[in-house]
C-alpha atoms as a PDB file:
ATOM      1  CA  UNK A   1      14.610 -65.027 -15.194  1.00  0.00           C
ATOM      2  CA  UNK A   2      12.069 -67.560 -16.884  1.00  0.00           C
ATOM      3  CA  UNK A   3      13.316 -70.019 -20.125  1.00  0.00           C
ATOM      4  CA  UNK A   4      12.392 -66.965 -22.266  1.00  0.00           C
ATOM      5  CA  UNK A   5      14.745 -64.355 -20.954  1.00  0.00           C
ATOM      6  CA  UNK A   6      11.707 -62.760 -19.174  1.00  0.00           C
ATOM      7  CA  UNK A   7      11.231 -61.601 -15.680  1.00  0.00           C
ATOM      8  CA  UNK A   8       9.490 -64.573 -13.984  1.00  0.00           C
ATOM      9  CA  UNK A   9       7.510 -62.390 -10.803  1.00  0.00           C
ATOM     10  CA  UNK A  10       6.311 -65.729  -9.980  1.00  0.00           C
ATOM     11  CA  UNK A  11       9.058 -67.795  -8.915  1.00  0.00           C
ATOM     12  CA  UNK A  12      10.307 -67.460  -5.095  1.00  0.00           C
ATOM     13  CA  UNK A  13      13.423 -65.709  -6.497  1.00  0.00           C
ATOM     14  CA  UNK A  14      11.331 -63.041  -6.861  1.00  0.00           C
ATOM     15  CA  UNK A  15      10.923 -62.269  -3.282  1.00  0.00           C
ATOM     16  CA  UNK A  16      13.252 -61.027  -0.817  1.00  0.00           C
ATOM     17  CA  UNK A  17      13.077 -64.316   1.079  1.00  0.00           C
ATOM     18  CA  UNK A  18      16.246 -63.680   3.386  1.00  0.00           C
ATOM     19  CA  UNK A  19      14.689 -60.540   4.626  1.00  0.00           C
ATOM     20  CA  UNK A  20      11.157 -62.399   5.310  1.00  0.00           C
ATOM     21  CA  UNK A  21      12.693 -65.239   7.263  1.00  0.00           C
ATOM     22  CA  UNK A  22      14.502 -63.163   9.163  1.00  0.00           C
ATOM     23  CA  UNK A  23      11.349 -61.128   9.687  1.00  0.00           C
ATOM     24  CA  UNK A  24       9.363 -64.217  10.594  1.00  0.00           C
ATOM     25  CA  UNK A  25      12.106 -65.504  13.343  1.00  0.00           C
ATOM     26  CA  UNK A  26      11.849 -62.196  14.494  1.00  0.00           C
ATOM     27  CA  UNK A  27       8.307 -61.946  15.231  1.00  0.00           C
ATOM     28  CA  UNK A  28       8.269 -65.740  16.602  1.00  0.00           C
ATOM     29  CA  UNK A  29      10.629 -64.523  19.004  1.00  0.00           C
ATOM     30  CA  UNK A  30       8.600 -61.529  20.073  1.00  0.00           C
ATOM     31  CA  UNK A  31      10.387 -58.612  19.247  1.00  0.00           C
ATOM     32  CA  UNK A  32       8.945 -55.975  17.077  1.00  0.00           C
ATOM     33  CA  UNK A  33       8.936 -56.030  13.040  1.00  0.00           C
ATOM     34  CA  UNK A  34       8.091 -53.266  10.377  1.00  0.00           C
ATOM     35  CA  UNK A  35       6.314 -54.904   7.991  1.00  0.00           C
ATOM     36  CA  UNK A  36       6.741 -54.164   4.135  1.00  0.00           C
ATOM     37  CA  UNK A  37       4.137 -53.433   1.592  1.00  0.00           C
ATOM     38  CA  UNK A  38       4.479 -53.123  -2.169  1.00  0.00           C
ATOM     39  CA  UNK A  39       3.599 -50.084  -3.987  1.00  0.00           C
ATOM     40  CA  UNK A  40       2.677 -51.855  -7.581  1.00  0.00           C
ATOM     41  CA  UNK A  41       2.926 -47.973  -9.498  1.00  0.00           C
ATOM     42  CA  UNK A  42       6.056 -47.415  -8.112  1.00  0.00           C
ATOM     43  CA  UNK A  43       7.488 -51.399  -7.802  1.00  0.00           C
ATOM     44  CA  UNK A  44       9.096 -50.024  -4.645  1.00  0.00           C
ATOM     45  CA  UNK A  45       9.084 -51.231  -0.956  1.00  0.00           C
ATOM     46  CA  UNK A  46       7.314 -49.369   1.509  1.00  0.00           C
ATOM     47  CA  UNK A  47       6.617 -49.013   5.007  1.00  0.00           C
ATOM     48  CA  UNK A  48       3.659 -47.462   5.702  1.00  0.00           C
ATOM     49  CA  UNK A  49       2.404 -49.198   8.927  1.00  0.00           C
ATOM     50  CA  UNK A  50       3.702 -49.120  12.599  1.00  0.00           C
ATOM     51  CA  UNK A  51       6.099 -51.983  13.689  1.00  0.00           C
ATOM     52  CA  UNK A  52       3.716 -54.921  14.826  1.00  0.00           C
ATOM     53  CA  UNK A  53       4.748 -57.192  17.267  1.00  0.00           C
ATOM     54  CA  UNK A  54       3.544 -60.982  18.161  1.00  0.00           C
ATOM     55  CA  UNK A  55       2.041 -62.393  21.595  1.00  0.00           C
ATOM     56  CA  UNK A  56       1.450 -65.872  22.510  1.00  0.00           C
ATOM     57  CA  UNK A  57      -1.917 -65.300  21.603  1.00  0.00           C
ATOM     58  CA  UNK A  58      -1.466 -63.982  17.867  1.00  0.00           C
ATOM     59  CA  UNK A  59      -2.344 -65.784  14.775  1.00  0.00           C
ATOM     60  CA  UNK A  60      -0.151 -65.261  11.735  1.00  0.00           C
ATOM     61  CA  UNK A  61      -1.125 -65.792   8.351  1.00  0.00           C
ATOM     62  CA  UNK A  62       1.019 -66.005   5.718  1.00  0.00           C
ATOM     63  CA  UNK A  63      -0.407 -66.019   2.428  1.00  0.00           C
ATOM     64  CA  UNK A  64       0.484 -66.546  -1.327  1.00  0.00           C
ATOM     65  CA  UNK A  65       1.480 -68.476  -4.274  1.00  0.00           C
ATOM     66  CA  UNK A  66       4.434 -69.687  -2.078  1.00  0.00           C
ATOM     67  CA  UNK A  67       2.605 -70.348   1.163  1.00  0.00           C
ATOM     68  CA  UNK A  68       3.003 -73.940   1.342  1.00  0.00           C
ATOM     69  CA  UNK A  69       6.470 -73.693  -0.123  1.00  0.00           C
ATOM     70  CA  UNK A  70       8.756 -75.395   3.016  1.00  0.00           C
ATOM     71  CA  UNK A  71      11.876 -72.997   1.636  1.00  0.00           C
ATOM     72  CA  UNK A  72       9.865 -69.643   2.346  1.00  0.00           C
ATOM     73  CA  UNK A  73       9.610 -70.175   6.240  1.00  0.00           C
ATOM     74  CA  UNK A  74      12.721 -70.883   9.089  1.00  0.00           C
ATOM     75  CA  UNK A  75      12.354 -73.990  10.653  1.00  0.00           C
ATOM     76  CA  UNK A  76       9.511 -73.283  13.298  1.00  0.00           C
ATOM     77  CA  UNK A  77       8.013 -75.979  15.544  1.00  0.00           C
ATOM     78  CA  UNK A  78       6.091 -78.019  13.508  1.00  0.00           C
ATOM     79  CA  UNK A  79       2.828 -78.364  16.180  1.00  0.00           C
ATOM     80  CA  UNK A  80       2.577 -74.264  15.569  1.00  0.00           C
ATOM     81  CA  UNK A  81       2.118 -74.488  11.756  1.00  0.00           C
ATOM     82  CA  UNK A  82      -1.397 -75.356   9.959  1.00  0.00           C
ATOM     83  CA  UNK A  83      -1.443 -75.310   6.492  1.00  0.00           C
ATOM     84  CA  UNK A  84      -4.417 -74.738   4.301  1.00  0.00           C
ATOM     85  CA  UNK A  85      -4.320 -74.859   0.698  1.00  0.00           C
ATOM     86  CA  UNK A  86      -7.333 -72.485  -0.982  1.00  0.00           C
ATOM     87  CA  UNK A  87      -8.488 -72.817  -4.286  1.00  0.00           C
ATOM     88  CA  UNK A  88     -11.632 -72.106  -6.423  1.00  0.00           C
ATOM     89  CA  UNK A  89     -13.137 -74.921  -7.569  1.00  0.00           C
ATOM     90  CA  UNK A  90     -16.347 -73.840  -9.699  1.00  0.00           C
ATOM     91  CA  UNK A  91     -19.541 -75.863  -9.574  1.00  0.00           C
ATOM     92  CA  UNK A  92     -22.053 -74.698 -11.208  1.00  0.00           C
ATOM     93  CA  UNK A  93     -23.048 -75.905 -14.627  1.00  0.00           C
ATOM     94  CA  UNK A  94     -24.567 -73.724 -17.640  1.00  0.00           C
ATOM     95  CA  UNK A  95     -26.771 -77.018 -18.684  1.00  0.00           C
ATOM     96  CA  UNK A  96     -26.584 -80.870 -18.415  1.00  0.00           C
ATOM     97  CA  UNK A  97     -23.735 -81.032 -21.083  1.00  0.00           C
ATOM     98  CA  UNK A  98     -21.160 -77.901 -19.942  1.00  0.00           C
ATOM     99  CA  UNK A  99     -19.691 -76.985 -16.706  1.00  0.00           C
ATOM    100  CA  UNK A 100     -18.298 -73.606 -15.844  1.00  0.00           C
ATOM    101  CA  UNK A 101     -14.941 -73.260 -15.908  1.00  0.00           C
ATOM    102  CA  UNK A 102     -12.760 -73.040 -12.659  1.00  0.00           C
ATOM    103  CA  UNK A 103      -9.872 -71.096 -14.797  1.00  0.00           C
ATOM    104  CA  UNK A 104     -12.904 -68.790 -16.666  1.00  0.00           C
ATOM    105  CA  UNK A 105     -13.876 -67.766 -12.881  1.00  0.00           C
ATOM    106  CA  UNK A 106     -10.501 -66.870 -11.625  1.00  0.00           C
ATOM    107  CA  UNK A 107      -9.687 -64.994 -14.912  1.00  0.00           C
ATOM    108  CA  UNK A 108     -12.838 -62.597 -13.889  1.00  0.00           C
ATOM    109  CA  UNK A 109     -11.589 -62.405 -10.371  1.00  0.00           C
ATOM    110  CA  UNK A 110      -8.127 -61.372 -11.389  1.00  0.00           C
ATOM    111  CA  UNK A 111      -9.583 -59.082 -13.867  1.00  0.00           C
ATOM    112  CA  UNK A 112     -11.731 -57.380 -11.896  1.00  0.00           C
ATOM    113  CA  UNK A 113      -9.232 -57.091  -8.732  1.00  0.00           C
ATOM    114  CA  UNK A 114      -5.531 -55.867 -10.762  1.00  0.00           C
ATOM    115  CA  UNK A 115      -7.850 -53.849 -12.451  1.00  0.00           C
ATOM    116  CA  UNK A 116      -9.461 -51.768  -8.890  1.00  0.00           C
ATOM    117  CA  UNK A 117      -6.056 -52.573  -7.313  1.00  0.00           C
ATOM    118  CA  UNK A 118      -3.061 -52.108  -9.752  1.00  0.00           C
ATOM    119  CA  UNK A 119      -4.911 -50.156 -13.538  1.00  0.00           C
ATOM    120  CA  UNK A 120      -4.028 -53.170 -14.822  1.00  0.00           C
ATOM    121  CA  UNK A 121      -5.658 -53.252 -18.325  1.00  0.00           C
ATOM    122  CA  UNK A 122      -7.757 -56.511 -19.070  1.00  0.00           C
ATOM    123  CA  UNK A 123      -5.322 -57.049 -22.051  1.00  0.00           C
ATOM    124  CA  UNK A 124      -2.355 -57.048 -19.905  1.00  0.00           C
ATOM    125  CA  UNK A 125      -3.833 -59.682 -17.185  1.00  0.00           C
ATOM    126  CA  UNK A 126      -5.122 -61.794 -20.279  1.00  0.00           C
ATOM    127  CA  UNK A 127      -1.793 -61.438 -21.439  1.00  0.00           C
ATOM    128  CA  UNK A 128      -0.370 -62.591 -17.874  1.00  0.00           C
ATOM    129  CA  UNK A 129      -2.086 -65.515 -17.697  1.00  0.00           C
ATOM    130  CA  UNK A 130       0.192 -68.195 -19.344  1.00  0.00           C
ATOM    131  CA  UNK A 131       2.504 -67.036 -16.391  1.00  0.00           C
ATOM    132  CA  UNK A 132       0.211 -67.921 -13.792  1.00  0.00           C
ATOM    133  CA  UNK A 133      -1.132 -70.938 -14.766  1.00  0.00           C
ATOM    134  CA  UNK A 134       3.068 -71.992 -15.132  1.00  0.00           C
ATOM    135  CA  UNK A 135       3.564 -70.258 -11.729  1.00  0.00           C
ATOM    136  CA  UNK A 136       0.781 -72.434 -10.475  1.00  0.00           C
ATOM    137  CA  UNK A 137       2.073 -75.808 -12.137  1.00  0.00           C
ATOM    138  CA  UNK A 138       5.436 -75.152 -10.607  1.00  0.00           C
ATOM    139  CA  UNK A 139       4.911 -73.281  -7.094  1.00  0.00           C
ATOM    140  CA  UNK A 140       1.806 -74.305  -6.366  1.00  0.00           C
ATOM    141  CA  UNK A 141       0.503 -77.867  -7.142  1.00  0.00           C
ATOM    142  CA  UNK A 142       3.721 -79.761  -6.382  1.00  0.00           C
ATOM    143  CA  UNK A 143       2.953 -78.259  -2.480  1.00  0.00           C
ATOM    144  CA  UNK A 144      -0.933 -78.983  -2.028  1.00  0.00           C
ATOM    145  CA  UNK A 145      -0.712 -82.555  -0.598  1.00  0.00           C
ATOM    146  CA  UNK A 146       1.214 -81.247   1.845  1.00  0.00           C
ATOM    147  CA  UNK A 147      -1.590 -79.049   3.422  1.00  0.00           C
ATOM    148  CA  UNK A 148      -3.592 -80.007   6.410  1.00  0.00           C
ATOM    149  CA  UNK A 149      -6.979 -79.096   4.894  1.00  0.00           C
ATOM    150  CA  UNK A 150      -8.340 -77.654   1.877  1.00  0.00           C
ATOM    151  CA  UNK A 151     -10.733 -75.009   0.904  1.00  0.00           C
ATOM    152  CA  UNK A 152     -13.179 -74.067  -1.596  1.00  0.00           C
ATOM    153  CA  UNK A 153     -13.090 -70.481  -2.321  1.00  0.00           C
ATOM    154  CA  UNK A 154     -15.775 -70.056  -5.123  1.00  0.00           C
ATOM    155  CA  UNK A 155     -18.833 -68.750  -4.365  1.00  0.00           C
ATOM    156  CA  UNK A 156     -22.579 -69.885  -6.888  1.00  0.00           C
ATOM    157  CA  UNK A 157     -23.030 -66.013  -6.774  1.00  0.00           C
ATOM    158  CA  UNK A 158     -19.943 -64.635  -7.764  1.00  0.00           C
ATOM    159  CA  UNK A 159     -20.087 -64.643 -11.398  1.00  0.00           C
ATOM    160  CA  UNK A 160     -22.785 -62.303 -11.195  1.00  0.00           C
ATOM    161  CA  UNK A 161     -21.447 -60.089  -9.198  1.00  0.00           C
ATOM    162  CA  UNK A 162     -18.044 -60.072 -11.183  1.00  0.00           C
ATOM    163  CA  UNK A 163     -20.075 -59.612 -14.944  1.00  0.00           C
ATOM    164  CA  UNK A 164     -20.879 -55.666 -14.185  1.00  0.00           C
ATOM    165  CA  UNK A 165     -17.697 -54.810 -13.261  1.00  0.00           C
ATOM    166  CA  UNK A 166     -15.399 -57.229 -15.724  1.00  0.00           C
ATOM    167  CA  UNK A 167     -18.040 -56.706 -18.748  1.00  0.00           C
ATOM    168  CA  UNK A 168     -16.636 -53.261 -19.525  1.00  0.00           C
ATOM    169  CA  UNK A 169     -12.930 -53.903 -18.892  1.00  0.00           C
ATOM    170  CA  UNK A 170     -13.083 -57.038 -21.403  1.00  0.00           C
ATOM    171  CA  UNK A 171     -14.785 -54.991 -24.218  1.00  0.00           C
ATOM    172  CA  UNK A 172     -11.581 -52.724 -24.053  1.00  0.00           C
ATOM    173  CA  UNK A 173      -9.397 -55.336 -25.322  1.00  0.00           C
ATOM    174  CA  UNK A 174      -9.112 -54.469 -29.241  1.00  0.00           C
ATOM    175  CA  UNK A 175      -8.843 -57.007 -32.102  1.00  0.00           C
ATOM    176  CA  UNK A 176      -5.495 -56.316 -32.554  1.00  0.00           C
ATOM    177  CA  UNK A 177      -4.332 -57.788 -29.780  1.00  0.00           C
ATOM    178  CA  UNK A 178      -4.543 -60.899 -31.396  1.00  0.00           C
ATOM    179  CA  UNK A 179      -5.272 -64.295 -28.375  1.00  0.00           C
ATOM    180  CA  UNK A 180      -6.523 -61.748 -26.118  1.00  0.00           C
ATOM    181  CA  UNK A 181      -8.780 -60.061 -27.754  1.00  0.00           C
ATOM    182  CA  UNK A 182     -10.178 -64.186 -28.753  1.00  0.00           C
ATOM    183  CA  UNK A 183     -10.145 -64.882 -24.956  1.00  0.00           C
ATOM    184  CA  UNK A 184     -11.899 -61.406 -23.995  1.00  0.00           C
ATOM    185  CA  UNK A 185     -14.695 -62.111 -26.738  1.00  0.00           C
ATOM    186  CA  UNK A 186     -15.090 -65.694 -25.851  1.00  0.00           C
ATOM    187  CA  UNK A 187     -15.631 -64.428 -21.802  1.00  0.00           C
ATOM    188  CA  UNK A 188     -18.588 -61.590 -23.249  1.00  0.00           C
ATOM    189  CA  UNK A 189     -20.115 -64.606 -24.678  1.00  0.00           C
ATOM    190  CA  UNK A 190     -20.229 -66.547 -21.440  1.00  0.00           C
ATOM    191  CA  UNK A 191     -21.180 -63.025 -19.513  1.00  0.00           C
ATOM    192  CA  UNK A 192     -24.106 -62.505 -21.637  1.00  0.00           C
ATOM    193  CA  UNK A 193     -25.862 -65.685 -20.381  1.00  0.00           C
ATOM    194  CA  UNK A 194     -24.941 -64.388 -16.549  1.00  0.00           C
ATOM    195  CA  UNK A 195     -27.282 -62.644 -14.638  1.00  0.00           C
ATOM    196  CA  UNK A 196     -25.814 -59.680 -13.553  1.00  0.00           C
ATOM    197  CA  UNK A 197     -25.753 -59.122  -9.235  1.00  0.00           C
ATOM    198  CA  UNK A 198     -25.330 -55.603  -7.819  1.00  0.00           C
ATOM    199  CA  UNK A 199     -22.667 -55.357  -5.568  1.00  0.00           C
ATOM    200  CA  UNK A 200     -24.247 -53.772  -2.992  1.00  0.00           C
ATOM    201  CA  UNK A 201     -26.570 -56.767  -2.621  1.00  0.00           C
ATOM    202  CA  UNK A 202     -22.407 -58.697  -1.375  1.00  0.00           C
ATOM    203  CA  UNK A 203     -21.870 -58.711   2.399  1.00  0.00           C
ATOM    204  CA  UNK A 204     -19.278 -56.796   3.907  1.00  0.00           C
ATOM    205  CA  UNK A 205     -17.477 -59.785   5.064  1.00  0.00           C
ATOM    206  CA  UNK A 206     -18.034 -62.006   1.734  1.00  0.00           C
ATOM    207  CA  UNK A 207     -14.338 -63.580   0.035  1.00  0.00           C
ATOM    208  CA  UNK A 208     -15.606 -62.025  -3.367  1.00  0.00           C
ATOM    209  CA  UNK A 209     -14.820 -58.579  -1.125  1.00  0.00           C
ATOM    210  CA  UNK A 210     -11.187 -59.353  -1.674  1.00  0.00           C
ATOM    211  CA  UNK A 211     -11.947 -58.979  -5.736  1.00  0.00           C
ATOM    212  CA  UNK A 212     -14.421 -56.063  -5.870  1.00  0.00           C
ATOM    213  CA  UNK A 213     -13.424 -54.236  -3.101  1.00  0.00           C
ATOM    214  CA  UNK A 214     -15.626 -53.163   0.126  1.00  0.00           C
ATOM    215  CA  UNK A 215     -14.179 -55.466   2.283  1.00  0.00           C
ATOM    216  CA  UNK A 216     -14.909 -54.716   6.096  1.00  0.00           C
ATOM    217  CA  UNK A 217     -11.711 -57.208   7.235  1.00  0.00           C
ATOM    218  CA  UNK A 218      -8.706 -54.070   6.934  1.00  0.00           C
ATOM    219  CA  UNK A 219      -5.157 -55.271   6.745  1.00  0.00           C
ATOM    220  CA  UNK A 220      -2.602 -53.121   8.683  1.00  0.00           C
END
């Protein structure tokens, strides 16, 4: 629970981290694993996929807000781990005098991708995203000097690929829904001096895949 009484999905409380430890050791060591994935409609557990199993060989990624968190993993040998610490960092300008904004960019993303992935309304992620700037603050940036390298994930293209699909979803937010619906109308504004990209002009293999869908990289 957050300070407010509420859920907080974005602490590491919220995870089943026994069960994943357990589940790493047991890959390190070789033997098989069934890996978990979360159905969001139901909020239930599920195992879809065929145990997996490691070789010396494999490469495993482990991904999240928590991925550079030291208490999510066993203690592994230190010369196996590489940590890299993504983030995207906007850098495009709208004139001499205004930048784009980094959060404006991944507020689109997010939109765009619970929206394809979950039905997540564009109110309810607007609505969300006092939570994940916190979650960030606390889960997130206390870890990043601890990576080995960094990455930029934004892409000078992206926001025109992302104004097609989020234009729509914002203009469903209604005035009653008070800071929202100010957010929503402030990201139309910016929007309407984007030039919109198709999607079908994005390569198969291009990071804004993971938002609009299309991806050629499966996971299984």
């Amino acid at each position: 629970m957050g300070s407010d009484g509420k859920k907080d999905f974005e602490s590491l409380e919220a995870l089943d981290v026994a069960q994943f430890r357990s589940d790493l050791e047991n890959l390190y060591e070789g033997e098989k694993v069934k890996i978990p994935s979360f159905d969001f409609p139901t909020a239930t557990r599920m195992y879809p996929n065929p145990p997996v199993r490691m070789d010396k060989d494999t490469i495993l990624i482990i991904e999240g807000i928590h991925g550079l968190n030291p208490a999510l993993v066993p203690p592994l040998e230190k010369e196996k781990i590489f940590k890299i610490y993504i983030s995207a960092l906007t850098q495009l300008n709208i004139d001499d005098h205004n930048r784009i904004s980094t959060t404006d960019n991944r507020i689109l993303r997010r939109i765009v991708r619970d929206y394809r992935t979950r039905k997540t309304s564009a109110y309810k992620t607007l609505t969300m995203w006092d939570s994940v700037q916190a979650g960030e603050n606390k889960h997130i940036f206390p870890y990043q000097n601890q990576a080995d390298t960094m990455l930029n994930s934004a892409l000078d293209y992206e926001i025109g690929v992302l104004r097609p699909l989020a234009m729509p979803l914002l203009k469903t937010v209604k005035p009653e829904d008070s800071q929202a619906y100010a957010i929503s109308r402030r990201l139309i504004a910016f929007l309407n001096i984007v030039h919109p990209i198709p999607e079908n002009l994005v390569p198969a293999d291009s990071l804004i895949r993971e938002f609009i869908g299309g991806s050629e990289f499966n996971v299984t």
